[in-house]
N, C-alpha and C. Protein backbone atom coordinates (compact mmCIF):
# COMPACT_ATOMS: atom_id res chain seq x y z
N UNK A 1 0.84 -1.18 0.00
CA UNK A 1 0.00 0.00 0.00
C UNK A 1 0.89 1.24 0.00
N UNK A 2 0.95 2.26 -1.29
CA UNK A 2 1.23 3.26 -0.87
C UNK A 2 0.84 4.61 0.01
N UNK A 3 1.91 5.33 0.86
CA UNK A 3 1.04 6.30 1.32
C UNK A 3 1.02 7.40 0.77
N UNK A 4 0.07 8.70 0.85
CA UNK A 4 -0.39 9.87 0.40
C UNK A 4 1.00 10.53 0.70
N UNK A 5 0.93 11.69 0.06
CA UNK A 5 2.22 12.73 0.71
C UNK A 5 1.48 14.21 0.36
N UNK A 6 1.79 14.48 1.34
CA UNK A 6 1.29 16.28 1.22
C UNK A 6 2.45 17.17 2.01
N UNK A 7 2.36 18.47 0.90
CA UNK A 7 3.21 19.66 1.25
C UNK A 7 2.62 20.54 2.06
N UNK A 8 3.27 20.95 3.50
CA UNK A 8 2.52 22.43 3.74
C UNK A 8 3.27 23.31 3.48
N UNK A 9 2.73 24.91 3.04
CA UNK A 9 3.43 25.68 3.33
C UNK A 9 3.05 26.76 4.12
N UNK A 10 3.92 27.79 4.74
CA UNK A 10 3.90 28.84 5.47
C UNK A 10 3.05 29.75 5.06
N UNK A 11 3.09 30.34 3.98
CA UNK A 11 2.35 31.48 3.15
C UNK A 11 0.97 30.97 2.23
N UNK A 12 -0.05 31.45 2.06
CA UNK A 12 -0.91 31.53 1.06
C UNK A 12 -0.11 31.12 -0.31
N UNK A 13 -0.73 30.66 -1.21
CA UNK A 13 -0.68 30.01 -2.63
C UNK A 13 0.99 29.44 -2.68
N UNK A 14 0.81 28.62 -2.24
CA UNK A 14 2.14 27.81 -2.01
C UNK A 14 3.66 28.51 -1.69
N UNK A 15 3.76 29.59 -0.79
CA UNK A 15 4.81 30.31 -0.60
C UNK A 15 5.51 30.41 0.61
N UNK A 16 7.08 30.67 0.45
CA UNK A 16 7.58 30.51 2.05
C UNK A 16 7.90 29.35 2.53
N UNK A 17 8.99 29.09 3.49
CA UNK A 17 9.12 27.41 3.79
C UNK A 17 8.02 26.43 3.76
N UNK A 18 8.92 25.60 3.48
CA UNK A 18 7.90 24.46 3.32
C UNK A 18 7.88 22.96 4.05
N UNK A 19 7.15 21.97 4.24
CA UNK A 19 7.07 20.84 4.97
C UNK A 19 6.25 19.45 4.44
N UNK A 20 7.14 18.51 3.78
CA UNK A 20 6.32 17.41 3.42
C UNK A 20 6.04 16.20 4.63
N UNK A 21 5.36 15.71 4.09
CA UNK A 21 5.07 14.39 5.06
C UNK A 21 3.95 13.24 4.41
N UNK A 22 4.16 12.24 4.85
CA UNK A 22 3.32 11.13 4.23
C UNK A 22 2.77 10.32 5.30
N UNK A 23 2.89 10.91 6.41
CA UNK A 23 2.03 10.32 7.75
C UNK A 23 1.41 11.67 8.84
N UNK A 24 0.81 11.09 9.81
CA UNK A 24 -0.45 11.71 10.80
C UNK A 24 0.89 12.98 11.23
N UNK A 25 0.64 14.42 11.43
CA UNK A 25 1.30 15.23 12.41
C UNK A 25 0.24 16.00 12.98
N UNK A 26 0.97 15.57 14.29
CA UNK A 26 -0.52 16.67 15.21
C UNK A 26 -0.28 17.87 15.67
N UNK A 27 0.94 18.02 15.17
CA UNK A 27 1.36 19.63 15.53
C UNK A 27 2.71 20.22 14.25
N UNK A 28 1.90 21.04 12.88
CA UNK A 28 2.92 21.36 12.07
C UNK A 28 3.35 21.84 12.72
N UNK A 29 3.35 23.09 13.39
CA UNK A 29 3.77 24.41 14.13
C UNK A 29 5.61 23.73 14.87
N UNK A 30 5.40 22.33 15.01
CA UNK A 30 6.92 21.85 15.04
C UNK A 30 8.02 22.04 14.18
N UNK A 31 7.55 22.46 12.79
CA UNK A 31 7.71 22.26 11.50
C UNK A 31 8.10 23.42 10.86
N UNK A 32 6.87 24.41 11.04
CA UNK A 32 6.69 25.46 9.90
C UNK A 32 5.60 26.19 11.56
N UNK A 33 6.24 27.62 11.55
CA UNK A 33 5.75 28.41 12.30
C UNK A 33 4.12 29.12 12.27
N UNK A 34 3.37 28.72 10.98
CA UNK A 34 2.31 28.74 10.45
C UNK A 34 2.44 28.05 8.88
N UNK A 35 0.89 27.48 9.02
CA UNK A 35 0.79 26.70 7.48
C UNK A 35 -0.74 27.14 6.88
N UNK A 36 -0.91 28.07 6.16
CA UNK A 36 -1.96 28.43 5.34
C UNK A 36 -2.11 28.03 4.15
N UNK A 37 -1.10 27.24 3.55
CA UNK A 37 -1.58 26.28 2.09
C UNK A 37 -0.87 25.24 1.89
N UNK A 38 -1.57 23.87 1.06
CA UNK A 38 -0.75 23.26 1.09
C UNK A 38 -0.95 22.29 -0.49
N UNK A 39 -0.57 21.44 -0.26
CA UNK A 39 -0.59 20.86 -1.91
C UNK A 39 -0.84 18.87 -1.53
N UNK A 40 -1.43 18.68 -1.93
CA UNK A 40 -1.70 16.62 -2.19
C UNK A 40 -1.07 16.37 -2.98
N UNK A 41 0.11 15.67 -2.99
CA UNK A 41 0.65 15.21 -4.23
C UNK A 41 0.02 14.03 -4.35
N UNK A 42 -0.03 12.78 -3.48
CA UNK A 42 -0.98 11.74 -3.47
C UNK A 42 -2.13 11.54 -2.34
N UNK A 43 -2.71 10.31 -2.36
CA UNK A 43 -3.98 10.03 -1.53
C UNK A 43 -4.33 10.66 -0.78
N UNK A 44 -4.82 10.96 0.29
CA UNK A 44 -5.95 11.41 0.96
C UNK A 44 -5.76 12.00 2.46
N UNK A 45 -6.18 13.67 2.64
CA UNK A 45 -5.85 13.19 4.09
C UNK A 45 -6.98 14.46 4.60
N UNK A 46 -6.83 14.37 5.97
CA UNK A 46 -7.81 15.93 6.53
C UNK A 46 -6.81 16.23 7.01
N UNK A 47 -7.17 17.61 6.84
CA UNK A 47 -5.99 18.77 7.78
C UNK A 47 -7.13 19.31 8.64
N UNK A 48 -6.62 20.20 9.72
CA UNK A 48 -7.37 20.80 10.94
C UNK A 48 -6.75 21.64 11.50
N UNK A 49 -7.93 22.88 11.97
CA UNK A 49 -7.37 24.23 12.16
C UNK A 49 -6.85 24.02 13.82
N UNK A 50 -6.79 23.05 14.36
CA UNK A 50 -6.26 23.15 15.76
C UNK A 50 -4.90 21.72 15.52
N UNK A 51 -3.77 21.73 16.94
CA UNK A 51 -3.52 20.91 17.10
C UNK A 51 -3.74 19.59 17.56
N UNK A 52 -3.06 18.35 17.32
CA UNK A 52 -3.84 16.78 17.81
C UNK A 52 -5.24 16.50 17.09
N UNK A 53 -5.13 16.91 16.09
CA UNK A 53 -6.36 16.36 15.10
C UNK A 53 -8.00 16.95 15.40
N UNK A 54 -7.72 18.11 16.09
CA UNK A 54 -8.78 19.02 16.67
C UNK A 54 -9.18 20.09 15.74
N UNK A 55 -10.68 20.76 15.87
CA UNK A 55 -11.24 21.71 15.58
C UNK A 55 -11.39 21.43 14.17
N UNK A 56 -11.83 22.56 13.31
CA UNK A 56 -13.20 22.17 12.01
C UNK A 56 -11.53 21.57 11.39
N UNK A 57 -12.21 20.81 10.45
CA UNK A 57 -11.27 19.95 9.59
C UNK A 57 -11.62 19.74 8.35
N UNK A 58 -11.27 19.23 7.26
CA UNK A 58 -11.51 19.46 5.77
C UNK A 58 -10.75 18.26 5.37
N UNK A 59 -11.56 17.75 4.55
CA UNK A 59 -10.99 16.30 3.57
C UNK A 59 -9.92 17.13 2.27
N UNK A 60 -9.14 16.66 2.12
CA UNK A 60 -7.76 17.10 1.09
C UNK A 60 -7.85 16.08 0.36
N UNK A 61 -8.09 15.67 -1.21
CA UNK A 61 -7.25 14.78 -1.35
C UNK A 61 -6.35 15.05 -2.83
N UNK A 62 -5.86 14.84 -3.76
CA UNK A 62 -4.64 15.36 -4.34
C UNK A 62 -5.25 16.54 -5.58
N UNK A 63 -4.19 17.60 -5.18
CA UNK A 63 -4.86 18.83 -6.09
C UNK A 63 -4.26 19.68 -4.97
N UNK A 64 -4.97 20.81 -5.31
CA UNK A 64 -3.51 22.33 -4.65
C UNK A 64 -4.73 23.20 -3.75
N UNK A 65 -4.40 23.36 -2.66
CA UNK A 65 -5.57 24.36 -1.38
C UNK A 65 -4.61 25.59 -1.33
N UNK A 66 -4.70 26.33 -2.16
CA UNK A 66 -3.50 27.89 -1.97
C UNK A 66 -4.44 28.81 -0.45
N UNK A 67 -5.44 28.60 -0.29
CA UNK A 67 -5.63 29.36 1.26
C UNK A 67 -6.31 28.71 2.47
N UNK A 68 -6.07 28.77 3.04
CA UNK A 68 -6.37 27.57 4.12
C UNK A 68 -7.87 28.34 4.86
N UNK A 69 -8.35 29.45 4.60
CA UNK A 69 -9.66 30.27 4.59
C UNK A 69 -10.64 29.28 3.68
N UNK A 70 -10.32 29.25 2.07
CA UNK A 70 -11.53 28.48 1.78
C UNK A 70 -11.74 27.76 1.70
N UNK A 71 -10.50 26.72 2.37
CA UNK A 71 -11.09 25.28 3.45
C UNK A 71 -12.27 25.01 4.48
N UNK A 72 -12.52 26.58 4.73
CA UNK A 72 -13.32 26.64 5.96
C UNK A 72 -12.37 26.51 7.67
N UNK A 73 -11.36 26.54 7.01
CA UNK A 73 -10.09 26.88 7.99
C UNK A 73 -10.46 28.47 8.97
N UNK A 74 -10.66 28.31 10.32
CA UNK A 74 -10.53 29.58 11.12
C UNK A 74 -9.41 30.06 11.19
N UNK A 75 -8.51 29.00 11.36
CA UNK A 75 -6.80 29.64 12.16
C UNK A 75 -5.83 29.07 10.57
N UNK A 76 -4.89 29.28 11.11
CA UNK A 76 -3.71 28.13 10.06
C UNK A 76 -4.17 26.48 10.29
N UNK A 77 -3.48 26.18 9.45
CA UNK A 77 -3.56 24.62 9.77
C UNK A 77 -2.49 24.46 10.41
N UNK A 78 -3.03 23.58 11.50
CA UNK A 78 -2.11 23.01 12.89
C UNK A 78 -2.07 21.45 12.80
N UNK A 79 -2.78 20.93 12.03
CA UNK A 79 -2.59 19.14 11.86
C UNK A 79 -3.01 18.63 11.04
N UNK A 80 -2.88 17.11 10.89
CA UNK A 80 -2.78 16.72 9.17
C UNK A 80 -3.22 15.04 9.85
N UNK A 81 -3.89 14.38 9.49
CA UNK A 81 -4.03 12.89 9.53
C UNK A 81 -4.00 12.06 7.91
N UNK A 82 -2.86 10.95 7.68
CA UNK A 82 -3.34 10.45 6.53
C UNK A 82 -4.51 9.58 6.58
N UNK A 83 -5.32 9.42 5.33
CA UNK A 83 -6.35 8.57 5.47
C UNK A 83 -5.85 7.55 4.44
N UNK A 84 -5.91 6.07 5.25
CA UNK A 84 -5.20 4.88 4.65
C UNK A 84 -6.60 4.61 3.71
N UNK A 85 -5.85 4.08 2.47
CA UNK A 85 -7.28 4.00 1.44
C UNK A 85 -7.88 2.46 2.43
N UNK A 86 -9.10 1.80 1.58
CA UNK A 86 -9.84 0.67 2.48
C UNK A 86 -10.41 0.12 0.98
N UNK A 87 -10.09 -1.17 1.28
CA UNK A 87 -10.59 -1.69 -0.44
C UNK A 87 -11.71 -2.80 -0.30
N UNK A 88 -11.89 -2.69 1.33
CA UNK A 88 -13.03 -4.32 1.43
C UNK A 88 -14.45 -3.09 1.24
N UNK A 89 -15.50 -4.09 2.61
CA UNK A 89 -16.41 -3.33 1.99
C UNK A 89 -16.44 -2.48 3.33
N UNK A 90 -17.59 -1.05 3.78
CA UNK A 90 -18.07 -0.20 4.02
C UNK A 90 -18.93 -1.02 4.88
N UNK A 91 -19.27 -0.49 6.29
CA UNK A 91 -20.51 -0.80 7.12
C UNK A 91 -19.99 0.26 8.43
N UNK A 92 -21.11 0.67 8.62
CA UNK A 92 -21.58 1.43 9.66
C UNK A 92 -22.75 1.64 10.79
N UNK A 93 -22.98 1.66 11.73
CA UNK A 93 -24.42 1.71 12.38
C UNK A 93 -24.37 3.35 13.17
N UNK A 94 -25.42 4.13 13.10
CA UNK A 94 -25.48 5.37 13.05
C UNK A 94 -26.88 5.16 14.01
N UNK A 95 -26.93 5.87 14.88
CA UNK A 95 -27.28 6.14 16.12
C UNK A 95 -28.03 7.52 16.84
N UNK A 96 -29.69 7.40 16.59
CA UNK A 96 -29.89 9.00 17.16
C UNK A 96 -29.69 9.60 18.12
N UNK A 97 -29.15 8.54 19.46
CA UNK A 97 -28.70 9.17 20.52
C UNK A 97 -27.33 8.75 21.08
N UNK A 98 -26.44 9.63 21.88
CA UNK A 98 -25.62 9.20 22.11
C UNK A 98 -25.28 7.88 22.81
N UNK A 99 -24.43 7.45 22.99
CA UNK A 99 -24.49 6.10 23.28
C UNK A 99 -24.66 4.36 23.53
N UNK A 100 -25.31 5.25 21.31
CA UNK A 100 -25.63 3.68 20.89
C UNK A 100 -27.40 3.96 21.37
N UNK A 101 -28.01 4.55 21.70
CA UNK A 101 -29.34 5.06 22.34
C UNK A 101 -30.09 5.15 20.89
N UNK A 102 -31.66 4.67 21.03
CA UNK A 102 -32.07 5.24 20.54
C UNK A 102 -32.58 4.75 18.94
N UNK A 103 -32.91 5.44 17.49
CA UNK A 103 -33.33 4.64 16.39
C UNK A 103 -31.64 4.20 15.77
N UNK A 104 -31.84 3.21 15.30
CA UNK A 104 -30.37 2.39 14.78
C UNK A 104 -30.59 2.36 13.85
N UNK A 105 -29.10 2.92 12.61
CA UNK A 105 -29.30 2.16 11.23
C UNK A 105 -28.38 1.56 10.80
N UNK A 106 -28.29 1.07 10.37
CA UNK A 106 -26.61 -0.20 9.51
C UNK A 106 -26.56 0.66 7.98
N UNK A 107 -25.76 1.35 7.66
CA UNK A 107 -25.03 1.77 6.51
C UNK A 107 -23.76 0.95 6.21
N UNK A 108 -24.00 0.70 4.16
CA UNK A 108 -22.91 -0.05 3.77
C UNK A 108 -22.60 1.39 2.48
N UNK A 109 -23.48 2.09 2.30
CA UNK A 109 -22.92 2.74 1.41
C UNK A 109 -23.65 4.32 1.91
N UNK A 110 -23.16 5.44 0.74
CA UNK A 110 -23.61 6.69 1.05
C UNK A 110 -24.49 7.00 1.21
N UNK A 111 -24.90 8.05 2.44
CA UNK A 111 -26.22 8.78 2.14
C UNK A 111 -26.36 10.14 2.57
N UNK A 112 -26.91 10.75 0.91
CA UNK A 112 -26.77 11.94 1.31
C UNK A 112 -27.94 12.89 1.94
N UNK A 113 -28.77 12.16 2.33
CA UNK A 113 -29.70 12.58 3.41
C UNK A 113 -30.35 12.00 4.28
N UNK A 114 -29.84 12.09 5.76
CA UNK A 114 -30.53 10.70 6.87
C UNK A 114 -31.46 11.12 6.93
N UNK A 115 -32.44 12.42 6.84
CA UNK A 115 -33.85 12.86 7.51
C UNK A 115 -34.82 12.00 6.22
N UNK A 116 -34.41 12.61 4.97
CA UNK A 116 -35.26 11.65 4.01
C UNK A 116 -34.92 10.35 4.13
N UNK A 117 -33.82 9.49 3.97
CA UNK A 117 -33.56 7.93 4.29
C UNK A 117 -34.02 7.34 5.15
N UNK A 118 -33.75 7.86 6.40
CA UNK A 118 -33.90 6.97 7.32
C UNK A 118 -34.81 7.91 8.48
N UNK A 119 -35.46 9.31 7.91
CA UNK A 119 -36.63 9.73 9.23
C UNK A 119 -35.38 10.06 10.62
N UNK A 120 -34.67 10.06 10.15
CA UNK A 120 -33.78 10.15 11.86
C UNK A 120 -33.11 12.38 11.44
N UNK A 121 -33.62 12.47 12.55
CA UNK A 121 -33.24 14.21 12.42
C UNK A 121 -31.84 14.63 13.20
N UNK A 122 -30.97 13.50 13.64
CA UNK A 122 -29.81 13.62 14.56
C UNK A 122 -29.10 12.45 14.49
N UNK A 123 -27.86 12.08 14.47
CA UNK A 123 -27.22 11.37 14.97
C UNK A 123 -26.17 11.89 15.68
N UNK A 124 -26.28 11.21 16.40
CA UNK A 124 -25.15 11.66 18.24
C UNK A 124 -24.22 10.70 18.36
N UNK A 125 -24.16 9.16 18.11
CA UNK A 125 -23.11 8.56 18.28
C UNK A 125 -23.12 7.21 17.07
N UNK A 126 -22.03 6.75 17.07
CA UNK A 126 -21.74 5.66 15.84
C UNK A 126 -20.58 4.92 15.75
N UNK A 127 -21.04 3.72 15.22
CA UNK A 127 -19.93 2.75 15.58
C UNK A 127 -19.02 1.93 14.19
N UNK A 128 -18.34 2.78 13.52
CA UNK A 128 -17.56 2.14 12.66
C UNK A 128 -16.77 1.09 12.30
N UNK A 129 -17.56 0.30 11.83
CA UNK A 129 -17.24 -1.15 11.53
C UNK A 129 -15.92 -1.55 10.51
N UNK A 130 -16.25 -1.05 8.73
CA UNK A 130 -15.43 -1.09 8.12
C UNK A 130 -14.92 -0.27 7.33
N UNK A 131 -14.23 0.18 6.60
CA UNK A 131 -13.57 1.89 6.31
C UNK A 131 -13.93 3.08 6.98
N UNK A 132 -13.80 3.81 5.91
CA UNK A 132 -13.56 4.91 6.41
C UNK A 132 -14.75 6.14 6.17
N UNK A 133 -14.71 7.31 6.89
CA UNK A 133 -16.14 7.69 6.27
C UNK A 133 -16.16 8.97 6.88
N UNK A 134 -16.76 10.22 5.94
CA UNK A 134 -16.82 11.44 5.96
C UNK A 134 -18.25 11.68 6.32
N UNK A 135 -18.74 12.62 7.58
CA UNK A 135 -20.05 13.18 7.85
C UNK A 135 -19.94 14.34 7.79
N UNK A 136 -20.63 14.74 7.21
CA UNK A 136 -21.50 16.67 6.70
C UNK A 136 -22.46 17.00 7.52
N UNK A 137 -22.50 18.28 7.97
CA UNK A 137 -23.23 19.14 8.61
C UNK A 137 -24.70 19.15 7.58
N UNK A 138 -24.50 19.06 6.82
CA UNK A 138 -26.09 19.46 5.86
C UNK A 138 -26.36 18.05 4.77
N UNK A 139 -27.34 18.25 4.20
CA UNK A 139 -27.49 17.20 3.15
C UNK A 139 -26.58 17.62 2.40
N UNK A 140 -26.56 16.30 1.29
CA UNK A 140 -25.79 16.54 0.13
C UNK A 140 -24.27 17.03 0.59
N UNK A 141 -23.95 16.35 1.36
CA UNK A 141 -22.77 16.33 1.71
C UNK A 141 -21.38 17.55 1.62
N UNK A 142 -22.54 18.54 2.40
CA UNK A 142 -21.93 20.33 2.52
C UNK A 142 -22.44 20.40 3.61
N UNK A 143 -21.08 21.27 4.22
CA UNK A 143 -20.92 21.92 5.24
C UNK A 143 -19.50 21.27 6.11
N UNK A 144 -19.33 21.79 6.87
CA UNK A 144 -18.40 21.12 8.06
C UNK A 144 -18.33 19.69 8.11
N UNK A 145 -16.82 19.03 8.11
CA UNK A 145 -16.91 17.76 7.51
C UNK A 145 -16.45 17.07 9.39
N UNK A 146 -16.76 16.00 9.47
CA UNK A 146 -16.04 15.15 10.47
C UNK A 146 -15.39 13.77 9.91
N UNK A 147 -13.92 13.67 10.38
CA UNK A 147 -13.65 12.32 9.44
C UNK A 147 -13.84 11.09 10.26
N UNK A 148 -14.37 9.92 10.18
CA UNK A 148 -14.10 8.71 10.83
C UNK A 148 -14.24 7.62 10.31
N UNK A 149 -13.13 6.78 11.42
CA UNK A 149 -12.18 5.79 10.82
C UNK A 149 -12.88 4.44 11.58
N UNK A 150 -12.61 3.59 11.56
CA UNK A 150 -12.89 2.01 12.57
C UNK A 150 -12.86 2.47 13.84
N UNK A 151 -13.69 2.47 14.83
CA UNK A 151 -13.94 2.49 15.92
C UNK A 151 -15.53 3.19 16.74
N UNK A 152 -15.65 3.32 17.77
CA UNK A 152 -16.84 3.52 18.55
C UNK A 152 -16.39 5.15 18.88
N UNK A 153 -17.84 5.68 18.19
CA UNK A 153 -17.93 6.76 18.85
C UNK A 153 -18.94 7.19 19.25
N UNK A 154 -18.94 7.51 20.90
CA UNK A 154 -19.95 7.06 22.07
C UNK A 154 -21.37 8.59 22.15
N UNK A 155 -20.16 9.68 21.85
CA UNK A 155 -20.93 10.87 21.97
C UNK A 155 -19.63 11.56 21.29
N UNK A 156 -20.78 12.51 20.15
CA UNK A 156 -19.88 13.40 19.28
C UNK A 156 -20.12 14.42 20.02
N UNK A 157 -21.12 14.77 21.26
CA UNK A 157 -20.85 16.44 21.48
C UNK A 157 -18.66 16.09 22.54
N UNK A 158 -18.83 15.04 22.67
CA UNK A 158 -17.33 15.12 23.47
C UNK A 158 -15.97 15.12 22.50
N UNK A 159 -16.49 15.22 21.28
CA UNK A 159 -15.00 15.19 20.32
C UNK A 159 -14.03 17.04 20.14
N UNK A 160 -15.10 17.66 21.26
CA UNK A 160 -13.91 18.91 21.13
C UNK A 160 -14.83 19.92 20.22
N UNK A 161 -14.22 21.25 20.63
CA UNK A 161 -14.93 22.32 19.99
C UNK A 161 -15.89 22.40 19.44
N UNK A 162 -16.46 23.23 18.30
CA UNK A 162 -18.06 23.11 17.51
C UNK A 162 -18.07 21.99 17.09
N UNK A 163 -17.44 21.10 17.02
CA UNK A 163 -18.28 19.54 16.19
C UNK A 163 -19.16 18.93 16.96
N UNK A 164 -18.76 19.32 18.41
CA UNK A 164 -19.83 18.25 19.42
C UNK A 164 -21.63 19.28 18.89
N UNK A 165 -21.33 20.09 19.06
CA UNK A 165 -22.59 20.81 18.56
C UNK A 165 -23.36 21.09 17.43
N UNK A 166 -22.68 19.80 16.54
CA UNK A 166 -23.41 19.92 14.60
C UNK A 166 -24.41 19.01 14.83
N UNK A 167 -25.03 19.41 14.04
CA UNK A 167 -26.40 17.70 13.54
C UNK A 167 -25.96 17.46 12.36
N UNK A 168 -25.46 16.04 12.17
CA UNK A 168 -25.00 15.66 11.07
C UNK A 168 -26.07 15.16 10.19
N UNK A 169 -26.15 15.87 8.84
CA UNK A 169 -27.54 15.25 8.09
C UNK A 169 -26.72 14.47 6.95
N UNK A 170 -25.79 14.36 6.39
CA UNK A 170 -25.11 13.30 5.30
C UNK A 170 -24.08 12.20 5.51
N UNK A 171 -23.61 11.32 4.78
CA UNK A 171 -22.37 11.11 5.21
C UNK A 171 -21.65 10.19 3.59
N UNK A 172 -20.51 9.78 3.46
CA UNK A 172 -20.05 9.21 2.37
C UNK A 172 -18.85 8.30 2.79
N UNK A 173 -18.89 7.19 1.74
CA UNK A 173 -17.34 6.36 2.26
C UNK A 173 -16.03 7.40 1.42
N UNK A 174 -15.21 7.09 1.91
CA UNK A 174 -13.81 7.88 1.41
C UNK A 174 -13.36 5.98 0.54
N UNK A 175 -13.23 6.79 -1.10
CA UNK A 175 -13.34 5.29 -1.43
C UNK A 175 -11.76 5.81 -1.84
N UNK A 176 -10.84 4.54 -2.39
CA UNK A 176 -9.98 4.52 -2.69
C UNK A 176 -9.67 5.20 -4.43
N UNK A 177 -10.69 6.47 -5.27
CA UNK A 177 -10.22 6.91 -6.12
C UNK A 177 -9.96 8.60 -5.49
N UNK A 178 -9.35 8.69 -4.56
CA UNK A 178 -8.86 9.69 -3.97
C UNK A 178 -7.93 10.05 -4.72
């Protein structure tokens, strides 16, 4: 499996030192004293306006972000996670209340609207079975993105800053033509 590699740089539209990497950093600012643009040379990753994989975040995957503003970026970008591609299949169970609480659904593929699909006006917690998978603040898969990977997540208002406070109405697999 190869991995992704992405450039940051210091300045708007690719300018000013620079910093590659092809794995997770949870703090550029080790790196590069601010990072407002950066470049995908390959596969897939989210960057995020806080450090340790915190605050609003944005799916990247190869192609050129010259301002880290119309990412939906507040601050610079402070961290970077790669997203390992996933070639089996997709399953998910999505949850209207936190803690597994509540109406349950099993997702194997996209949907870009839970209120029409599935009647559910919230999901609060979810338990990721197999790949990987992007949730949107709105239908049709716009707005503020959250990324998640294989594992249980019990309550999204506890993942840190405004995300605990979105209602997620879409979501999509991150397929491997990244």
């Amino acid at each position: 499996m190869t991995m992704g590699k992405i450039i940051f740089y210091e300045d708007r539209n690719f300018q000013g030192r620079s910093y590659e990497t092809s794995s997770d950093c949870p703090e550029l600012t080790s790196y590069l004293s601010r990072c407002n643009s950066c470049r995908v040379e390959s596969g897939c990753f989210m960057v995020y306006d806080r450090s340790n994989f915190q605050g609003n975040q944005y799916f990247a995957r190869r192609g050129e972000y010259g301002d880290h503003q119309r990412m939906g970026m507040s601050d610079c970008i402070r961290s970077c996670r790669n997203i390992p591609m996933h070639s089996g299949q997709f399953r998910m169970r999505i949850y209207e209340r936190e803690n597994f609480g509540g109406q349950m659904h099993e997702m194997m593929d996209d949907c870009e609207n839970m209120m029409d699909r599935y009647r559910m006006s919230d999901c609060q917690s979810c338990n990721v079975m197999d790949g990987h998978w992007l949730m949107y603040e709105q239908p049709n898969y716009r707005g503020r993105q959250m990324y998640l990977r294989p594992g249980e997540y019990r309550n999204f208002s506890n993942m840190g800053g405004s995300m605990g406070n979105m209602r997620w109405q879409s979501m999509r697999r991150i397929m491997d033509s990244c």
